[in-house]
Protein backbone atom coordinates (compact mmCIF):
# COMPACT_ATOMS: atom_id res chain seq x y z
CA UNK A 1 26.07 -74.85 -23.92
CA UNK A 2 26.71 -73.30 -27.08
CA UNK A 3 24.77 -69.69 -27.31
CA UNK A 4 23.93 -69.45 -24.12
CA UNK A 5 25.69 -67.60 -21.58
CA UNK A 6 27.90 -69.21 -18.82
CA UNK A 7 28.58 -68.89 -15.25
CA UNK A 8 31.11 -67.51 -13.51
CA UNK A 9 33.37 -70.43 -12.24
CA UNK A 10 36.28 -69.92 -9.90
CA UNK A 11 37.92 -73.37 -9.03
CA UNK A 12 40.97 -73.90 -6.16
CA UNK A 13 42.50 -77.16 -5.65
CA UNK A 14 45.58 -78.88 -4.84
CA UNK A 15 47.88 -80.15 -7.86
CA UNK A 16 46.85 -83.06 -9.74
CA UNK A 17 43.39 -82.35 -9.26
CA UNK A 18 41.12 -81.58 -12.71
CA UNK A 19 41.40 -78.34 -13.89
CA UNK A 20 38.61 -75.32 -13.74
CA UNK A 21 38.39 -76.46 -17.79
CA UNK A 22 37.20 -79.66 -17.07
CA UNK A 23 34.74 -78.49 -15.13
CA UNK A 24 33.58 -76.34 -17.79
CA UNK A 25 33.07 -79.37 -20.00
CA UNK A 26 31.31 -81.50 -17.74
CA UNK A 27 28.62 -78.20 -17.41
CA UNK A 28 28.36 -78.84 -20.53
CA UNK A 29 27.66 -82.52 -20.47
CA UNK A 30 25.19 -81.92 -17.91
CA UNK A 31 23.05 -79.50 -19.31
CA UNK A 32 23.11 -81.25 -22.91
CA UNK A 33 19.68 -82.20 -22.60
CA UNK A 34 18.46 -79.22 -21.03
CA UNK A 35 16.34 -76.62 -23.65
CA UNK A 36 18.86 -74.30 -24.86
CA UNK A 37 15.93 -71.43 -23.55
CA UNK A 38 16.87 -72.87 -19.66
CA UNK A 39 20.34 -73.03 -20.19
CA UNK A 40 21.31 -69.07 -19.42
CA UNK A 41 23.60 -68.52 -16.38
CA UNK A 42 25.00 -65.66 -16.82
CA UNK A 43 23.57 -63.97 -13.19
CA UNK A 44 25.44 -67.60 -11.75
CA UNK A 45 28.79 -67.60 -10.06
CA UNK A 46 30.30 -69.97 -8.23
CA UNK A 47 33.03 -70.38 -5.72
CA UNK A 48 34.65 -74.32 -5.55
CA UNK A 49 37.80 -74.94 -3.41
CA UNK A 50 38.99 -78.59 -2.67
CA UNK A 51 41.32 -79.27 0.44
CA UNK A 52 43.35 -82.21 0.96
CA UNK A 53 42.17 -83.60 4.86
CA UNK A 54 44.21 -86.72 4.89
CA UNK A 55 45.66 -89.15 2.50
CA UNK A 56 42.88 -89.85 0.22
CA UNK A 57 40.17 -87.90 1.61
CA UNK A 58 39.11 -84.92 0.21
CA UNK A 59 36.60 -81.92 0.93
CA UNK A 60 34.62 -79.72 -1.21
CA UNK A 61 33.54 -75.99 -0.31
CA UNK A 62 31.17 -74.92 -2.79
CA UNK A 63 29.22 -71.22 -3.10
CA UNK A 64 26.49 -71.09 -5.56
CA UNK A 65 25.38 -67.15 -5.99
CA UNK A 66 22.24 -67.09 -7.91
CA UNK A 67 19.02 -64.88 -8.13
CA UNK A 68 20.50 -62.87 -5.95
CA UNK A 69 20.83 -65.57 -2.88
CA UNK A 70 23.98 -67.90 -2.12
CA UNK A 71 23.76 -71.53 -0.84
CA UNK A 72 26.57 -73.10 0.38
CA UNK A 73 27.54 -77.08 0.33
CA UNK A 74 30.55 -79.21 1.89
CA UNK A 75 31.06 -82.44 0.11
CA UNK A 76 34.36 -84.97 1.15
CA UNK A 77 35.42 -87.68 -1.34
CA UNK A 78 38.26 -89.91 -1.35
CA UNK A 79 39.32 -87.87 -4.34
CA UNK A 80 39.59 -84.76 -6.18
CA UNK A 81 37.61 -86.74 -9.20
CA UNK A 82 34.62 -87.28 -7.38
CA UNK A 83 34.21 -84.00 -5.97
CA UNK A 84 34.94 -82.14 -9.28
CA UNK A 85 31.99 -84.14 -10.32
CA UNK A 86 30.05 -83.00 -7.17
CA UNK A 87 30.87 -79.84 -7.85
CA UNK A 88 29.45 -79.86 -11.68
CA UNK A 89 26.07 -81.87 -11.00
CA UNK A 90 25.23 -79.15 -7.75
CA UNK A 91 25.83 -76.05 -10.22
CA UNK A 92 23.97 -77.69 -13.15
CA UNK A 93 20.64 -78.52 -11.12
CA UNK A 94 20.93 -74.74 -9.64
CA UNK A 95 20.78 -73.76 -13.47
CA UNK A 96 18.06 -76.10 -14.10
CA UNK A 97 16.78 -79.20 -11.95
CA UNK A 98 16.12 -81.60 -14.89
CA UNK A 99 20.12 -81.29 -15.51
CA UNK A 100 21.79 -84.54 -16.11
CA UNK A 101 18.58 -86.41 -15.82
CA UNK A 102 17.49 -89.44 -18.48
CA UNK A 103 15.00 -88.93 -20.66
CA UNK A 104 12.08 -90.54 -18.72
CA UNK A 105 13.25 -88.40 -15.68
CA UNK A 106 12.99 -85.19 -17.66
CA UNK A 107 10.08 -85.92 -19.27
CA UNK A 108 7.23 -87.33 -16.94
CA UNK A 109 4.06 -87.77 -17.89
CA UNK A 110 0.98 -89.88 -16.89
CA UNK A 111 1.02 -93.15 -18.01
CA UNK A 112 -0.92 -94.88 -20.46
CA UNK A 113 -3.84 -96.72 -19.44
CA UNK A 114 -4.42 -100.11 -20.29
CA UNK A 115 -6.06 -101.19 -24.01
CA UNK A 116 -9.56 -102.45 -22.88
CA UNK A 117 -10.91 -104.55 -25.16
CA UNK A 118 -15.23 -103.95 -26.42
CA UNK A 119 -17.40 -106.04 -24.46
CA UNK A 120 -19.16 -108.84 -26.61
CA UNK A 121 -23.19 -109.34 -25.88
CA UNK A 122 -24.07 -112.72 -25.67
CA UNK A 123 -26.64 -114.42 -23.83
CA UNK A 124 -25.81 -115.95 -20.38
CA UNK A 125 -22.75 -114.34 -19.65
CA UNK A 126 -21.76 -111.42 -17.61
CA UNK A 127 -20.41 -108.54 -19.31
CA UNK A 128 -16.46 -108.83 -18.88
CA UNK A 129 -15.21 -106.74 -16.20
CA UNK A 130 -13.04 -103.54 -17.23
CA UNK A 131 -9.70 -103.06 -16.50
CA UNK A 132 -9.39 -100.31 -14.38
CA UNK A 133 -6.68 -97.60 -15.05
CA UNK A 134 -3.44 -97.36 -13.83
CA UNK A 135 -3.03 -95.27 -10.42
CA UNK A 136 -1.75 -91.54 -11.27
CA UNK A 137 1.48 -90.82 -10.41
CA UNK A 138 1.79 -88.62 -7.41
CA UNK A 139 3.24 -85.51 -8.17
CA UNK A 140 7.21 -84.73 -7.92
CA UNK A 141 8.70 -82.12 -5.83
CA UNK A 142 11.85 -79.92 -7.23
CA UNK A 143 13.39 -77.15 -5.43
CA UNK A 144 13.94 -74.28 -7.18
CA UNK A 145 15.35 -70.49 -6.05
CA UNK A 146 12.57 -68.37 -5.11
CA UNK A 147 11.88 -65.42 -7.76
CA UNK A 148 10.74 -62.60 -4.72
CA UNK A 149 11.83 -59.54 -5.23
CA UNK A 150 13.39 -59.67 -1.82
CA UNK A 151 15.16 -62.62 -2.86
CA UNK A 152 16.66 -60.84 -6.17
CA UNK A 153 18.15 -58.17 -3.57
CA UNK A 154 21.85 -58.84 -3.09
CA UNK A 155 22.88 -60.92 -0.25
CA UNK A 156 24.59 -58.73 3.15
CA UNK A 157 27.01 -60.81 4.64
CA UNK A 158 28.68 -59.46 8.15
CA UNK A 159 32.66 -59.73 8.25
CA UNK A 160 34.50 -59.41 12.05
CA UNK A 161 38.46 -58.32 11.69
CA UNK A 162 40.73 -58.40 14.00
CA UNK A 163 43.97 -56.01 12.47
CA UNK A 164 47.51 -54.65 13.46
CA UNK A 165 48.25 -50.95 12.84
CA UNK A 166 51.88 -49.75 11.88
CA UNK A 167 53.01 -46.18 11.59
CA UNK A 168 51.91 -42.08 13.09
CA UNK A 169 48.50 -42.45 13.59
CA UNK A 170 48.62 -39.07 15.30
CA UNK A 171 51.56 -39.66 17.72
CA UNK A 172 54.90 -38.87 17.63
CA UNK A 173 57.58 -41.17 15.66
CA UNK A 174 56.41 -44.73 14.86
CA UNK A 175 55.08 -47.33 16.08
CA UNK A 176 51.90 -49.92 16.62
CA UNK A 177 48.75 -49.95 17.48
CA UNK A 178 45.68 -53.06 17.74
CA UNK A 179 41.63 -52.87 16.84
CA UNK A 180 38.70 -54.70 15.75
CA UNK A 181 36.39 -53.99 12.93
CA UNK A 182 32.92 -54.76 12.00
CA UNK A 183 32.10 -54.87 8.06
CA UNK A 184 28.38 -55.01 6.72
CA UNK A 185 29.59 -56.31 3.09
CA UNK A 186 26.70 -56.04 -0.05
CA UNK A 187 27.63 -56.35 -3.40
CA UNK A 188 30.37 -53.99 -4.40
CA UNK A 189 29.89 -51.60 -1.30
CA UNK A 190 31.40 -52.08 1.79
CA UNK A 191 30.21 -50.20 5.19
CA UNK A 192 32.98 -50.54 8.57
CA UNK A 193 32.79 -49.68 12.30
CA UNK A 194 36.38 -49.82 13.87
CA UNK A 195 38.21 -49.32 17.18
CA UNK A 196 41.92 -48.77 17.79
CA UNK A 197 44.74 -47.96 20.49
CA UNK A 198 48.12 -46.97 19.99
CA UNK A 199 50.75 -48.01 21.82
CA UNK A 200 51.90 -45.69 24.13
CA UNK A 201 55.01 -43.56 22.92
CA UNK A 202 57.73 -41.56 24.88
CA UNK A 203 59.28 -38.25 23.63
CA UNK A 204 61.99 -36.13 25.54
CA UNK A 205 61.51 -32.98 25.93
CA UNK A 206 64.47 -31.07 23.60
CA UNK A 207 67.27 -29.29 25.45
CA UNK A 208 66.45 -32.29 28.57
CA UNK A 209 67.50 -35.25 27.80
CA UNK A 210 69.80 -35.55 29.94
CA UNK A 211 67.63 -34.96 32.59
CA UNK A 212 64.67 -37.59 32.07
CA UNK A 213 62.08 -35.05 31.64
CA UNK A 214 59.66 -36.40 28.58
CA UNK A 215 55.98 -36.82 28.18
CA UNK A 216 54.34 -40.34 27.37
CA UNK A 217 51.50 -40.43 24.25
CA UNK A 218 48.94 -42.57 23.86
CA UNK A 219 45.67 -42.53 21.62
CA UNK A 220 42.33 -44.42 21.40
CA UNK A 221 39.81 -44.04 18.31
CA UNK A 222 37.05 -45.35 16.51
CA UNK A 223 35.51 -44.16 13.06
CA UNK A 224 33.59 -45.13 10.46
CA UNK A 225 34.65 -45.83 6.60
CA UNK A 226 32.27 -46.12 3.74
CA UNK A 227 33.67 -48.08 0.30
CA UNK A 228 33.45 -49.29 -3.03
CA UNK A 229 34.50 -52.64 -3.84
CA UNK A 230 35.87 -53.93 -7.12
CA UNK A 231 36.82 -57.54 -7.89
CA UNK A 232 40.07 -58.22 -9.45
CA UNK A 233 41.50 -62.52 -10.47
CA UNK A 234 38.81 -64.88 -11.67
CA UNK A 235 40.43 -67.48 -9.47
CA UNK A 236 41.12 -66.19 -6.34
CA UNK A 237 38.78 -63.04 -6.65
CA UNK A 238 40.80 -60.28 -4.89
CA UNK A 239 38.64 -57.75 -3.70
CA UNK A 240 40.19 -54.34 -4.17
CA UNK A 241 38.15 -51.44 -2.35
CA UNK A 242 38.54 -47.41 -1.62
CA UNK A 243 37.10 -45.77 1.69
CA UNK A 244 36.60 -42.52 2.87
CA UNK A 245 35.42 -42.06 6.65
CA UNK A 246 36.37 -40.00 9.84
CA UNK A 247 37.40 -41.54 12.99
CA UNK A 248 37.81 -39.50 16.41
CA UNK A 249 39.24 -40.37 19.78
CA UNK A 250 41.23 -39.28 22.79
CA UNK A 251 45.00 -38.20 22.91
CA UNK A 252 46.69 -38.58 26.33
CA UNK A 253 50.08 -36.59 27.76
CA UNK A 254 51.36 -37.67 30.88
CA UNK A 255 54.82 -36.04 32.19
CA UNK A 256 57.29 -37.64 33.27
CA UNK A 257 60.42 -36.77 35.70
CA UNK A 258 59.25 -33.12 35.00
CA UNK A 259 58.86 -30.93 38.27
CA UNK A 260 54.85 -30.65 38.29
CA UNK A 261 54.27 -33.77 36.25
CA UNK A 262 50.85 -34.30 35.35
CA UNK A 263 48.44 -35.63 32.38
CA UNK A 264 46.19 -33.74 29.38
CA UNK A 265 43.85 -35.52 27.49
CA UNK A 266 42.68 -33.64 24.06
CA UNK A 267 40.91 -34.51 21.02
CA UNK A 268 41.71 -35.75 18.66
CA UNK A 269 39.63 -36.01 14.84
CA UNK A 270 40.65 -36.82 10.90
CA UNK A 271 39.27 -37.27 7.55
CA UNK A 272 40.45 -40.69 5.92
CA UNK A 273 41.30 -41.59 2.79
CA UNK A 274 41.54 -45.44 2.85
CA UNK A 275 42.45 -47.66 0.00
CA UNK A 276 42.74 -51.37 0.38
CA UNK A 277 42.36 -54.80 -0.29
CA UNK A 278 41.19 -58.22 0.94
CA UNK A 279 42.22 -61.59 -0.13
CA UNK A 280 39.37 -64.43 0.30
CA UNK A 281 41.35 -67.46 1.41
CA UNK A 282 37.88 -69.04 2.09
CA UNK A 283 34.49 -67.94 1.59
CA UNK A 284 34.63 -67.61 5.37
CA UNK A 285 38.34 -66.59 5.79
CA UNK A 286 39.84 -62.77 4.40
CA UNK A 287 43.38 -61.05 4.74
CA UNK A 288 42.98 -57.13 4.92
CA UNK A 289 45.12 -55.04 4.27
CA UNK A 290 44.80 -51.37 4.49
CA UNK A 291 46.05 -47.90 3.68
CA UNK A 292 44.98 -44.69 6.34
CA UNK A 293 45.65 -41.10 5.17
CA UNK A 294 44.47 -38.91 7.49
CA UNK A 295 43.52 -34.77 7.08
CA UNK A 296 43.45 -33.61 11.20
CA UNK A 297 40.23 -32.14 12.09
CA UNK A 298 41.49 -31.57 15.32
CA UNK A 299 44.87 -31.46 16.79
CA UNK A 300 45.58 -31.89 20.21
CA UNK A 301 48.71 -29.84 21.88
CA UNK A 302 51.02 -30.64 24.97
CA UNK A 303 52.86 -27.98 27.10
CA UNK A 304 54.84 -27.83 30.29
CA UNK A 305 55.03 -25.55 32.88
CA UNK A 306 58.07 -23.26 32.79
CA UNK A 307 58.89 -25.05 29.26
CA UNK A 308 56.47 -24.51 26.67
CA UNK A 309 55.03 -26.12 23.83
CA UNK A 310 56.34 -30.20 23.75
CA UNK A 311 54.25 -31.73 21.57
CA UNK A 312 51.56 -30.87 18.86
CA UNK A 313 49.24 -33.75 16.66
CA UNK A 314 50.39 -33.57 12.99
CA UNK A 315 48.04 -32.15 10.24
CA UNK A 316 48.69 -35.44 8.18
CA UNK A 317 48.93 -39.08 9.49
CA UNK A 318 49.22 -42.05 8.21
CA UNK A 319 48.85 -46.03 9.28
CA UNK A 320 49.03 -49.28 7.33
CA UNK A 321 47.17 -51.96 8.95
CA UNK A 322 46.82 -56.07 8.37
CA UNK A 323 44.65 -58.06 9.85
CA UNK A 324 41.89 -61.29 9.16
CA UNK A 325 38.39 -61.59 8.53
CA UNK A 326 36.02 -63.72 9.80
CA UNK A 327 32.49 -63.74 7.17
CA UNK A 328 29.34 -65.09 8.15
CA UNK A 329 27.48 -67.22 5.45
CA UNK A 330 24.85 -65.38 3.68
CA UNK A 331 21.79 -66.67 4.42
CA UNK A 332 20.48 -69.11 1.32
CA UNK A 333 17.67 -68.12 -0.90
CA UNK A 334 14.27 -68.73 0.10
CA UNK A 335 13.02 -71.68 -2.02
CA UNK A 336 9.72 -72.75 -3.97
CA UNK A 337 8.14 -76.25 -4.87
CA UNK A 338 7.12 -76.59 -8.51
CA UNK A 339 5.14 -79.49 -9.54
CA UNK A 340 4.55 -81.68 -12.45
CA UNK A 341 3.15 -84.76 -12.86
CA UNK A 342 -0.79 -86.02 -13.22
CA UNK A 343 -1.98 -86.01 -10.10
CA UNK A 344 -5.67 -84.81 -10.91
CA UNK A 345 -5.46 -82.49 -7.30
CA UNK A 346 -2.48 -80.87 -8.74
CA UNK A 347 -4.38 -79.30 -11.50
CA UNK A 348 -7.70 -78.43 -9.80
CA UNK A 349 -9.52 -81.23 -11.21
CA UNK A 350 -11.61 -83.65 -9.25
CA UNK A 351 -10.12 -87.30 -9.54
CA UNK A 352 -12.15 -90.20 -11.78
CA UNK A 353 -13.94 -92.61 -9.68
CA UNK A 354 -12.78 -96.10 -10.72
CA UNK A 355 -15.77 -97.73 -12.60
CA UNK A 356 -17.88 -99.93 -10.55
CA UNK A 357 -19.02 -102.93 -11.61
């Protein structure tokens, strides 16, 4: 493919399998009879990884990104070989469906009718009868990606995480916390809907220790985060991103072992500044990891009767969270038939009546 401009390939597979550079080459191969005008992929990326199932058998995830829509294909072999090839022949007829076809394949046309020789007049014999022409060839079928303008819109995919949050958060000392996310992913931006609870947390009240006397913390938020996403590792595509959002929820006090012990509940809000990253392990599979700085909006205070002041929200927080990442496919491109061949229909013309005789 010499001048042209090539996809984006990122290959995974287990040792002893062909390299990404292989692959490369037999692109090339494929698309040597292809018009060097048809062979531009340069919009094309695609995502291979090969998994060993068993002894000898093989499977092949493969996502094709092109004119703005993704397909996706599973293939199993009973080896790396085969799929590799798999892999090159589905990405070559995405960049052009006459890839790796012979030349009579690639180059239909209608057939040639039959020489018919002149008839010769003589008397008391029938004019010879003519051979009649060979049956057009009914027209061939090739899908192709559809050229909409929807279709040239980026793909939205939805992610689902589940994560685990370490650190203040709001409360006092440190500690854990649980949530769930949702993630509307599109190109490089990234919108998020989350929920979280932290563990609850037990302070004593200073000067009482001895005595028991201490309050109990809890918290439960949810926020919203919008980001930019960059990509980072041509093989494993690491998706780096940087959020800002706000999140608000509900800080609880309950006393404990105090004389009048009872429970406050204020609220509690922050600005975040959230960088992060996410590590596709399939195209259906991410590890998160995350970074929350938090500016308090509002901070919630604790007193006791007879006591004072025992506890008041900090003006800066901060929580590191992991978690996984379930992505729906993107739904593939819309697709359109283009035909060639002779059929006479195909063109708008009426057919030829066979001669009679």
């Amino acid at each position: 493919m010499a001048g042209a401009a090539g996809p984006e390939l990122r290959w995974a597979a287990p040792e002893g399998c062909p390299e990404e550079a292989s692959l490369h080459a037999g692109l090339d191969r494929a698309l040597r009879s292809v018009p060097a005008a048809r062979r531009d992929a340069s919009d094309l990326e695609a995502w291979a990884q090969v998994q060993e199932l068993a002894p000898g058998r093989y499977a092949l995830e493969l996502e094709i990104t092109a004119d703005g829509g993704v397909s996706t294909r599973r293939v199993e072999a009973s080896s790396c070989e085969e799929l590799a090839d798999a892999a090159t022949l589905l990405i070559a007829m995405v960049i052009d469906p006459t890839a790796g076809a012979g030349p009579e394949e690639t180059h239909a046309g209608p057939p040639e009718p039959a020489p018919v020789d002149p008839p010769t007049q003589s008397s008391g014999s029938l004019p010879p009868e003519p051979t009649p022409q060979a049956a057009p060839r009914p027209p061939t079928t090739v899908d192709l990606p559809a050229a909409s303008p929807r279709d040239r819109q980026a793909p939205v995919r939805v992610g689902v995480d589940a994560q685990l949050a370490l650190g203040g958060g709001g409360l006092p000392g440190f500690g854990a916390g649980a949530g769930l996310g949702v993630a509307v992913l599109r190109a490089h931006l990234r919108a998020e809907l989350f929920a979280r609870y932290h563990l609850p947390r037990t302070r004593a009240l200073a000067g009482l220790e001895g005595t028991g006397a201490a309050v109990r913390y809890d918290l439960v938020e949810g926020g919203v985060r919008g980001c930019g996403v960059g990509e980072v590792g041509a093989r494993v595509g690491v998706e780096l991103f940087g959020c800002v959002g706000v999140e608000l929820g509900a800080m609880r006090g309950v006393g404990r072992a105090l004389p009048v012990s009872a429970s406050h509940t204020g609220l509690w809000a922050a600005a975040l500044l959230t960088p992060g990253l996410a590590i596709p392990v399939t195209p259906r599979l991410a590890v998160l990891a995350r970074g929350d700085l938090g500016v308090a909006l509002s901070r919630p205070r604790f007193a006791v009767l007879n006591y004072g002041d025992a506890y008041r929200a900090p003006a800066v927080t901060y929580a590191i969270t992991v978690g996984i990442e379930l992505r729906a496919p993107a739904a593939p491109p819309r697709r359109r038939g283009r035909k060639t061949g002779t059929d006479p229909a195909a063109r708008g013309q009426s057919p030829r009546e066979p001669p009679s005789r």
